[in-house]
PDB file of N, CA and C in Angstrom:
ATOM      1  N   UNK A   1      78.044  96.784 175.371  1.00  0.00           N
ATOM      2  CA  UNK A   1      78.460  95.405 175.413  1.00  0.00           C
ATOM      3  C   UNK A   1      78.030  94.811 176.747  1.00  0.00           C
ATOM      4  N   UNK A   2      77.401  93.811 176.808  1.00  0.00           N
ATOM      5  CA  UNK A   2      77.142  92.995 178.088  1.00  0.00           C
ATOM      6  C   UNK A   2      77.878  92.120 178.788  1.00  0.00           C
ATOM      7  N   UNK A   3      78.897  91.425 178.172  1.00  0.00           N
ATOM      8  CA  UNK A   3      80.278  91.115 178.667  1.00  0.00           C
ATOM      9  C   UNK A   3      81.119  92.280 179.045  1.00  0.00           C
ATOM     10  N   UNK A   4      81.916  92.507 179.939  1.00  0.00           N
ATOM     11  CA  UNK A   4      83.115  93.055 180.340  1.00  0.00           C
ATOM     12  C   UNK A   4      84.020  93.244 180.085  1.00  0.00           C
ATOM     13  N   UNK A   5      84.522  91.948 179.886  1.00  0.00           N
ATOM     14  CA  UNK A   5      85.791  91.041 179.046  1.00  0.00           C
ATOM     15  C   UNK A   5      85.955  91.350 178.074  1.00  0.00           C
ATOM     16  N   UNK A   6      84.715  91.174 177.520  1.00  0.00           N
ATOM     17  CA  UNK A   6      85.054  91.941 175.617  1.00  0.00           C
ATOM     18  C   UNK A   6      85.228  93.050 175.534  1.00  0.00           C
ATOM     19  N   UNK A   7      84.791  93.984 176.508  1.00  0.00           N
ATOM     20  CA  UNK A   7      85.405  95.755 175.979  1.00  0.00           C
ATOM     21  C   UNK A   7      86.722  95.644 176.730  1.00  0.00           C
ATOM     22  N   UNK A   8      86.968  94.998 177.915  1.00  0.00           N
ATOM     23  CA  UNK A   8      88.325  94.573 178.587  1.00  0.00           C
ATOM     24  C   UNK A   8      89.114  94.263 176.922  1.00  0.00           C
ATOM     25  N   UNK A   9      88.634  93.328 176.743  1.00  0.00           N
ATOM     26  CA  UNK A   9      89.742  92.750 175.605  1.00  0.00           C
ATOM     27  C   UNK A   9      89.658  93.816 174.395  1.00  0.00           C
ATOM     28  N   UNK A  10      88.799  93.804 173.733  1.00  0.00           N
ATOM     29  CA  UNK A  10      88.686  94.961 172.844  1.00  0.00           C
ATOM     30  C   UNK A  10      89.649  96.073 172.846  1.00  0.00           C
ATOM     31  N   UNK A  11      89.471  96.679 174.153  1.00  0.00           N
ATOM     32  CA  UNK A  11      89.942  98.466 174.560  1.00  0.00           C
ATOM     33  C   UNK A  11      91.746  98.120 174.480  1.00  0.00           C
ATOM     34  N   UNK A  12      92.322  96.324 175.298  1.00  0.00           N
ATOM     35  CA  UNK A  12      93.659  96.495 175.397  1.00  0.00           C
ATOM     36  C   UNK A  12      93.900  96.139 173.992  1.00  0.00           C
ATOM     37  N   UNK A  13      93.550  95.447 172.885  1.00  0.00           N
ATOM     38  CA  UNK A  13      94.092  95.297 171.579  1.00  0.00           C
ATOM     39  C   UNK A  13      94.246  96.344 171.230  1.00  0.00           C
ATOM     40  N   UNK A  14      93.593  97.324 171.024  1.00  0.00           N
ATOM     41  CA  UNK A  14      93.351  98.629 170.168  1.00  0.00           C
ATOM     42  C   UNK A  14      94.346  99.665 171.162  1.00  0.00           C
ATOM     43  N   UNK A  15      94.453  99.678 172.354  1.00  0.00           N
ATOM     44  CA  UNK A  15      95.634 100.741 172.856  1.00  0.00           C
ATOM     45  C   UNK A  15      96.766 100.008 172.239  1.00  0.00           C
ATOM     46  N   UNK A  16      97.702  98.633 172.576  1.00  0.00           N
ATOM     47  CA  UNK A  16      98.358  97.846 171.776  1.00  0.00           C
ATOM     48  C   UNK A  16      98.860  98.350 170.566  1.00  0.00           C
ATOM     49  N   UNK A  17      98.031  98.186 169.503  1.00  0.00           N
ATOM     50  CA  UNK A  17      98.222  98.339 168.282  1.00  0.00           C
ATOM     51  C   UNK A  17      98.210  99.816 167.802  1.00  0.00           C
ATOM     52  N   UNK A  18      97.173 100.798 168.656  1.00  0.00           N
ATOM     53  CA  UNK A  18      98.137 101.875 168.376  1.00  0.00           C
ATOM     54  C   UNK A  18      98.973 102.321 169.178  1.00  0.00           C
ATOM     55  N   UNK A  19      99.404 101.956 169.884  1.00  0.00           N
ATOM     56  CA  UNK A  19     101.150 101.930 170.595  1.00  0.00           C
ATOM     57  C   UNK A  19     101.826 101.511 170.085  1.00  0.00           C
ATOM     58  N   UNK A  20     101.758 100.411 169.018  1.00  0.00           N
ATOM     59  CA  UNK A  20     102.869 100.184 168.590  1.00  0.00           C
ATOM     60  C   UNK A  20     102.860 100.868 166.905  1.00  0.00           C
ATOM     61  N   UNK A  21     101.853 101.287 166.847  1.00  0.00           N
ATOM     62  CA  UNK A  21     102.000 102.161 165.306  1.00  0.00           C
ATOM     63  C   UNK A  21     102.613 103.679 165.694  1.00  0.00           C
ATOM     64  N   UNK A  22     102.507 103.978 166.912  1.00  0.00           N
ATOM     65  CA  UNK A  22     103.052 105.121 167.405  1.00  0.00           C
ATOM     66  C   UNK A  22     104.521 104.805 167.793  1.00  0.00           C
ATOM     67  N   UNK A  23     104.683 104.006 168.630  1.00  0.00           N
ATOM     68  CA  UNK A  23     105.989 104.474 168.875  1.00  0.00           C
ATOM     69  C   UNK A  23     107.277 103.360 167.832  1.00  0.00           C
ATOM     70  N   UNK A  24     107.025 102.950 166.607  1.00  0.00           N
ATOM     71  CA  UNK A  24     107.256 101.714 165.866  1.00  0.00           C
ATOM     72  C   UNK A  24     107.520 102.454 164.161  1.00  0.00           C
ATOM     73  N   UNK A  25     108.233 102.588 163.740  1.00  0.00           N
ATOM     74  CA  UNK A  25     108.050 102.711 162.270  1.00  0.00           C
ATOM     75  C   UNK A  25     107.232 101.621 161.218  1.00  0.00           C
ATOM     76  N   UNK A  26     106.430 101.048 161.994  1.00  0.00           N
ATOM     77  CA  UNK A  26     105.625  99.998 161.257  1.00  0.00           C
ATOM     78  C   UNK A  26     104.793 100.486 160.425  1.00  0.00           C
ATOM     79  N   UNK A  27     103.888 101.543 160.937  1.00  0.00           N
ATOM     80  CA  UNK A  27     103.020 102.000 159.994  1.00  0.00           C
ATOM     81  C   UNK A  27     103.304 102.853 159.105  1.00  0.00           C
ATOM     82  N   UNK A  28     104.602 103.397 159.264  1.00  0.00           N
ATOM     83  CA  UNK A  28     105.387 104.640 158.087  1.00  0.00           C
ATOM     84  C   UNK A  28     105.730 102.979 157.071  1.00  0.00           C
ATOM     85  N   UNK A  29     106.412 102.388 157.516  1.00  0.00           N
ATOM     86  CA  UNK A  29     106.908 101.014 156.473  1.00  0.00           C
ATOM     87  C   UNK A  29     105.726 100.647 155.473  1.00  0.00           C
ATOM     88  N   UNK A  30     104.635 100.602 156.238  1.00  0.00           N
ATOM     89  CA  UNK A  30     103.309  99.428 155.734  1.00  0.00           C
ATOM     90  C   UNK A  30     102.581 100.631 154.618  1.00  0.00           C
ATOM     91  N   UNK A  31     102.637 102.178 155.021  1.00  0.00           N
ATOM     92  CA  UNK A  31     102.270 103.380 154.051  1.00  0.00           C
ATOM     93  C   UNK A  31     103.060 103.314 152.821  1.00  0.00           C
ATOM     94  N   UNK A  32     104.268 103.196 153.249  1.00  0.00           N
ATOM     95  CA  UNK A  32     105.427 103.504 151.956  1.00  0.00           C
ATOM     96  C   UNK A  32     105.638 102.105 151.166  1.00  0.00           C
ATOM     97  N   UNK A  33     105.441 101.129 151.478  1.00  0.00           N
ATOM     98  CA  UNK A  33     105.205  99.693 150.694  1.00  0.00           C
ATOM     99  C   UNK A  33     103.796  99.833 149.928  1.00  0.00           C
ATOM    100  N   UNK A  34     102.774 100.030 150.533  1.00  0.00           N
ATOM    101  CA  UNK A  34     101.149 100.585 149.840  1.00  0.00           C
ATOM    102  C   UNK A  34     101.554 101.603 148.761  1.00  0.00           C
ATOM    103  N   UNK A  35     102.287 102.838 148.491  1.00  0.00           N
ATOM    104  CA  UNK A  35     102.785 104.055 147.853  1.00  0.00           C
ATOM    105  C   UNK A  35     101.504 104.861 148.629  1.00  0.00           C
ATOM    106  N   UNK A  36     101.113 104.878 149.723  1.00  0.00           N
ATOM    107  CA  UNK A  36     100.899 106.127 150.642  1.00  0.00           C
ATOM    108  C   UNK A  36     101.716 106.665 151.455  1.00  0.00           C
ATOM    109  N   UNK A  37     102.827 106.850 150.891  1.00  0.00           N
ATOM    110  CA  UNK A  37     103.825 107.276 151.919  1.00  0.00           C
ATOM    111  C   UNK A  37     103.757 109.117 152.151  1.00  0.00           C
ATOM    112  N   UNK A  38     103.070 109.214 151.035  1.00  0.00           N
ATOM    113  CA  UNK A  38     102.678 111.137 151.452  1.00  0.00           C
ATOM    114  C   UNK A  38     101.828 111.075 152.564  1.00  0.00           C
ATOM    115  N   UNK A  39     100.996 110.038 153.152  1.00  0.00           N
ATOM    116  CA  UNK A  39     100.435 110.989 154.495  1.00  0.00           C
ATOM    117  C   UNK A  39     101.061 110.242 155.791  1.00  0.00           C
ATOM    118  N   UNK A  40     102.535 110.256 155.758  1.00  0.00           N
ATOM    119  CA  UNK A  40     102.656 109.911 156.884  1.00  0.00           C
ATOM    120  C   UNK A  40     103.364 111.204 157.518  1.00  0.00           C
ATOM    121  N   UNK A  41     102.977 112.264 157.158  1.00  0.00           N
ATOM    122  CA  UNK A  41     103.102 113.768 157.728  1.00  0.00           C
ATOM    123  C   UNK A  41     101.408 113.515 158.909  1.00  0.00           C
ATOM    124  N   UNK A  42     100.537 113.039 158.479  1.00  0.00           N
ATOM    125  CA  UNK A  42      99.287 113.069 159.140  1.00  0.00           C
ATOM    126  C   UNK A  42      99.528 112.488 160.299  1.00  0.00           C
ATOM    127  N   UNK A  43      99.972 111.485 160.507  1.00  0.00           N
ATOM    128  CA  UNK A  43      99.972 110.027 161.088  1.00  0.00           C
ATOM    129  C   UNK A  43      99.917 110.756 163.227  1.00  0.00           C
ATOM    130  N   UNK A  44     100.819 111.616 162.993  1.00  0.00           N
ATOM    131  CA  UNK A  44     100.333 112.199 164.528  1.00  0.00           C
ATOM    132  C   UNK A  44      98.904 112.993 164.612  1.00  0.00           C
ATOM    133  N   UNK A  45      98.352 113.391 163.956  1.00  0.00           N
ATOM    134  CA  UNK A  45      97.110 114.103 163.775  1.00  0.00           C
ATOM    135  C   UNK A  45      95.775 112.892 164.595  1.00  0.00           C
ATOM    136  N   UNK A  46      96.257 111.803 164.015  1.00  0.00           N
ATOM    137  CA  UNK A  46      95.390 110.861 164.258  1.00  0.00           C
ATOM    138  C   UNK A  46      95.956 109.553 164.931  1.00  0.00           C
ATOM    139  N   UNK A  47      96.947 109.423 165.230  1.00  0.00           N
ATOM    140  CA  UNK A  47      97.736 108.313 165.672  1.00  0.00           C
ATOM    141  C   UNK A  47      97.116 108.819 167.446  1.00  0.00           C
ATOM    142  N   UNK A  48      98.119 109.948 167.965  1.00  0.00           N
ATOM    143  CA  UNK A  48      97.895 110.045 168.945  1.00  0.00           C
ATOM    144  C   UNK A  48      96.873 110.911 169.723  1.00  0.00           C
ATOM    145  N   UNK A  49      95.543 111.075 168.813  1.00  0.00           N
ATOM    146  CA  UNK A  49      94.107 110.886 169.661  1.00  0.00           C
ATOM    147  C   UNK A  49      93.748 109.747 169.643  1.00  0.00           C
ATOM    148  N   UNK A  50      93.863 108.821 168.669  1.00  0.00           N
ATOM    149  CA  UNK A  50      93.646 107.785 168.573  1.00  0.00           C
ATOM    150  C   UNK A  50      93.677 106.800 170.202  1.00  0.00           C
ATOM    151  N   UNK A  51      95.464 106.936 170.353  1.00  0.00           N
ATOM    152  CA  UNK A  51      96.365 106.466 171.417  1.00  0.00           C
ATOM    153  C   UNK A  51      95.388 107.058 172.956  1.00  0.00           C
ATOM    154  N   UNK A  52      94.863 108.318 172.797  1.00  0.00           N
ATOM    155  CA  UNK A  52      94.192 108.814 174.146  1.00  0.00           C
ATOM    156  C   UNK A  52      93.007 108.442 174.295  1.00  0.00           C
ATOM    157  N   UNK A  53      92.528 107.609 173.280  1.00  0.00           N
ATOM    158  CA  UNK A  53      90.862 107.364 173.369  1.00  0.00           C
ATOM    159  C   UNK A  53      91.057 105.998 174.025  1.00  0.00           C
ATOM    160  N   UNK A  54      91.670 105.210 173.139  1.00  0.00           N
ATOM    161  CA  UNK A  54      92.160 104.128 173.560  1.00  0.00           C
ATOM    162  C   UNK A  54      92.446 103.727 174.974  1.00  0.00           C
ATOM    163  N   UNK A  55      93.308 104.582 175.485  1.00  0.00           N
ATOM    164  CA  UNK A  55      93.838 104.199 176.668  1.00  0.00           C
ATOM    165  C   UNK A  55      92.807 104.849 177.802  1.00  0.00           C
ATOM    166  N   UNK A  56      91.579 105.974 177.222  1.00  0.00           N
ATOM    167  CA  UNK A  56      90.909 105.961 178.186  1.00  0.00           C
ATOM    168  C   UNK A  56      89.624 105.109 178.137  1.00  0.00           C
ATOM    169  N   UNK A  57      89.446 104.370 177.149  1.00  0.00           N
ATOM    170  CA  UNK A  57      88.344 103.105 176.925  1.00  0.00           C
ATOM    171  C   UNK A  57      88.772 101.956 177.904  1.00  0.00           C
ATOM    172  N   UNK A  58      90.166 101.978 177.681  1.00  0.00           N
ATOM    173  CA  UNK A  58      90.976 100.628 178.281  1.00  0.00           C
ATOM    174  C   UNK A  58      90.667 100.960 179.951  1.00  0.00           C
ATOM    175  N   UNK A  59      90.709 102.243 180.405  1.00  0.00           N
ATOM    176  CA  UNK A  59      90.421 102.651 182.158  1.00  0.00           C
ATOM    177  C   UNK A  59      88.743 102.460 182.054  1.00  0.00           C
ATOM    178  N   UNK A  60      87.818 103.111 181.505  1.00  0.00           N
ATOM    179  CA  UNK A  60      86.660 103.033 181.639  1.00  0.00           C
ATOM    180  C   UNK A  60      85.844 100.922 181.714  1.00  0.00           C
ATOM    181  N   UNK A  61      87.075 100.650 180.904  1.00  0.00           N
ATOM    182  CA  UNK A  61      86.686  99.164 180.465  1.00  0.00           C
ATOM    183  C   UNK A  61      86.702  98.486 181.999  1.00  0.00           C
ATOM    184  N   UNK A  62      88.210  99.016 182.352  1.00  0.00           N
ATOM    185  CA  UNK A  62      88.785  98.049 183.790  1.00  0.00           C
ATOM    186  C   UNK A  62      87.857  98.527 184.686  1.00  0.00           C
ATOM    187  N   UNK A  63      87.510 100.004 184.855  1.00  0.00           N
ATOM    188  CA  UNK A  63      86.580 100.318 186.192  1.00  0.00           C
ATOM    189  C   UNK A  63      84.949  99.675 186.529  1.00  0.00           C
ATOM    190  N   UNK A  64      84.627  99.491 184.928  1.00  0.00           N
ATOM    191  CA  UNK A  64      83.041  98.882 184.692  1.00  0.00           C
ATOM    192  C   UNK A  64      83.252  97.497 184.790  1.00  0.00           C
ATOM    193  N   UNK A  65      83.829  96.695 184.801  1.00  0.00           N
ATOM    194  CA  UNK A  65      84.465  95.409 184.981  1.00  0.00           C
ATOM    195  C   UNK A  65      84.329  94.889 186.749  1.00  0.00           C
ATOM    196  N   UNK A  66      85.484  96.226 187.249  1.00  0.00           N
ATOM    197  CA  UNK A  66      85.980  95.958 188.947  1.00  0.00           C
ATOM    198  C   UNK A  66      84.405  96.022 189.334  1.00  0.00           C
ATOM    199  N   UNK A  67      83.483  96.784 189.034  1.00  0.00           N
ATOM    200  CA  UNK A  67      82.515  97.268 189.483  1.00  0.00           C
ATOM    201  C   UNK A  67      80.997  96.516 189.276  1.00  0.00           C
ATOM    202  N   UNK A  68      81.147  95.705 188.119  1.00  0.00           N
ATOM    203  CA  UNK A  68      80.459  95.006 187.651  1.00  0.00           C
ATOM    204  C   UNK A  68      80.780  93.075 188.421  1.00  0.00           C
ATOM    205  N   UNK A  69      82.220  93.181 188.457  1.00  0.00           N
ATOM    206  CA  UNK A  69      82.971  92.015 189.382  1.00  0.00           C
ATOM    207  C   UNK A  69      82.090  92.574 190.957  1.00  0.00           C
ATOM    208  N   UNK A  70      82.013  93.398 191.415  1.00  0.00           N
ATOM    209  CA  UNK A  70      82.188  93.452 193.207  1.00  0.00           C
ATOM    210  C   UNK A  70      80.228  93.818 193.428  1.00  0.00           C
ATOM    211  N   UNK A  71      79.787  93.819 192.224  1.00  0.00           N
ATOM    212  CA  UNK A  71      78.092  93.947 192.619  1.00  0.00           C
ATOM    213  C   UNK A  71      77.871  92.491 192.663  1.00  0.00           C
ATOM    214  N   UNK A  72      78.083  91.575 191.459  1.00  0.00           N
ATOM    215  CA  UNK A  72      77.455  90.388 191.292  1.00  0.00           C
ATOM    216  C   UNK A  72      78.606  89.091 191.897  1.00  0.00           C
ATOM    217  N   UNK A  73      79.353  89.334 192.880  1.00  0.00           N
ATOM    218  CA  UNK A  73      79.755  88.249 193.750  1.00  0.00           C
ATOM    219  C   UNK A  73      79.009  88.251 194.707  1.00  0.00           C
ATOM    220  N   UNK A  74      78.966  86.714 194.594  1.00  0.00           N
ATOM    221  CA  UNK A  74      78.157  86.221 196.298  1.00  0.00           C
ATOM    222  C   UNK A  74      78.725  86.792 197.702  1.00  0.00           C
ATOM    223  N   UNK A  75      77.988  87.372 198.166  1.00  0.00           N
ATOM    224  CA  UNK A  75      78.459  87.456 199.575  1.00  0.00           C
ATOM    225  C   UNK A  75      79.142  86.602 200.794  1.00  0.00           C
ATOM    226  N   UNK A  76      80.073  85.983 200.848  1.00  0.00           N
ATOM    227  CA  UNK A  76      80.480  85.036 201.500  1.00  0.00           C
ATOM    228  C   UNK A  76      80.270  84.734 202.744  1.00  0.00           C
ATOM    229  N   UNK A  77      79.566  85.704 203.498  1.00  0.00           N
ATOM    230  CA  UNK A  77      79.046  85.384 204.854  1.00  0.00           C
ATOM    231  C   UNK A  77      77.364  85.009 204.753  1.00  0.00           C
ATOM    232  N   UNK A  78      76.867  85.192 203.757  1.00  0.00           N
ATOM    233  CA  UNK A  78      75.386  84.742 203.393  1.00  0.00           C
ATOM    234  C   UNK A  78      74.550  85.663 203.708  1.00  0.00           C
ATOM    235  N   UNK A  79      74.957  86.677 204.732  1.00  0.00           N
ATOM    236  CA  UNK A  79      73.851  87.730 204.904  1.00  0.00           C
ATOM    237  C   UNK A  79      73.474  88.835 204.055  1.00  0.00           C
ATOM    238  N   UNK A  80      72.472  88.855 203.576  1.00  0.00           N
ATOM    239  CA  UNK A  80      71.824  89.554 202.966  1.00  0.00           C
ATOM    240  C   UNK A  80      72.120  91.366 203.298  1.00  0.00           C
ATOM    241  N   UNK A  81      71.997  92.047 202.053  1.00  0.00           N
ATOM    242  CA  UNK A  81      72.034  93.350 202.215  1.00  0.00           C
ATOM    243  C   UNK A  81      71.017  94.485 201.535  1.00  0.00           C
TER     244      UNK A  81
END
């Protein structure tokens, strides 16, 4: 992605939403209303790698961002480097 912002924004929706399918009976509710309520035995299998990818996209996002912010600001004293 060539924006920042968008894997910035991207990475925090998706930790978000599976944080709140993890720690939330939302997604056991939204299975058992569908009649998939047999795989919510799975739901940690994949919920919380899910939750660790996430939250390390969301660090990789912020560090390429800070880093991508502190190359392409102007130098405020004008001298060249």
């Amino acid at each position: 992605m060539a924006n920042p912002n968008t894997l910035v924004r991207a990475s925090v929706i998706g930790t978000v939403l599976v944080a709140l399918c993890c720690f939330t009976p939302i997604l056991v509710i939204l299975l058992g209303v569908v009649g998939l309520s047999a795989l919510t035995g799975y739901l940690d299998y994949v919920l919380l790698p899910a939750l660790a990818v996430f939250i390390g996209l969301t660090i990789y996002a912020v560090r390429r961002k800070q880093k991508m912010d502190a190359c392409c600001t102007p130098n405020p004293s004008g001298d060249q480097k």
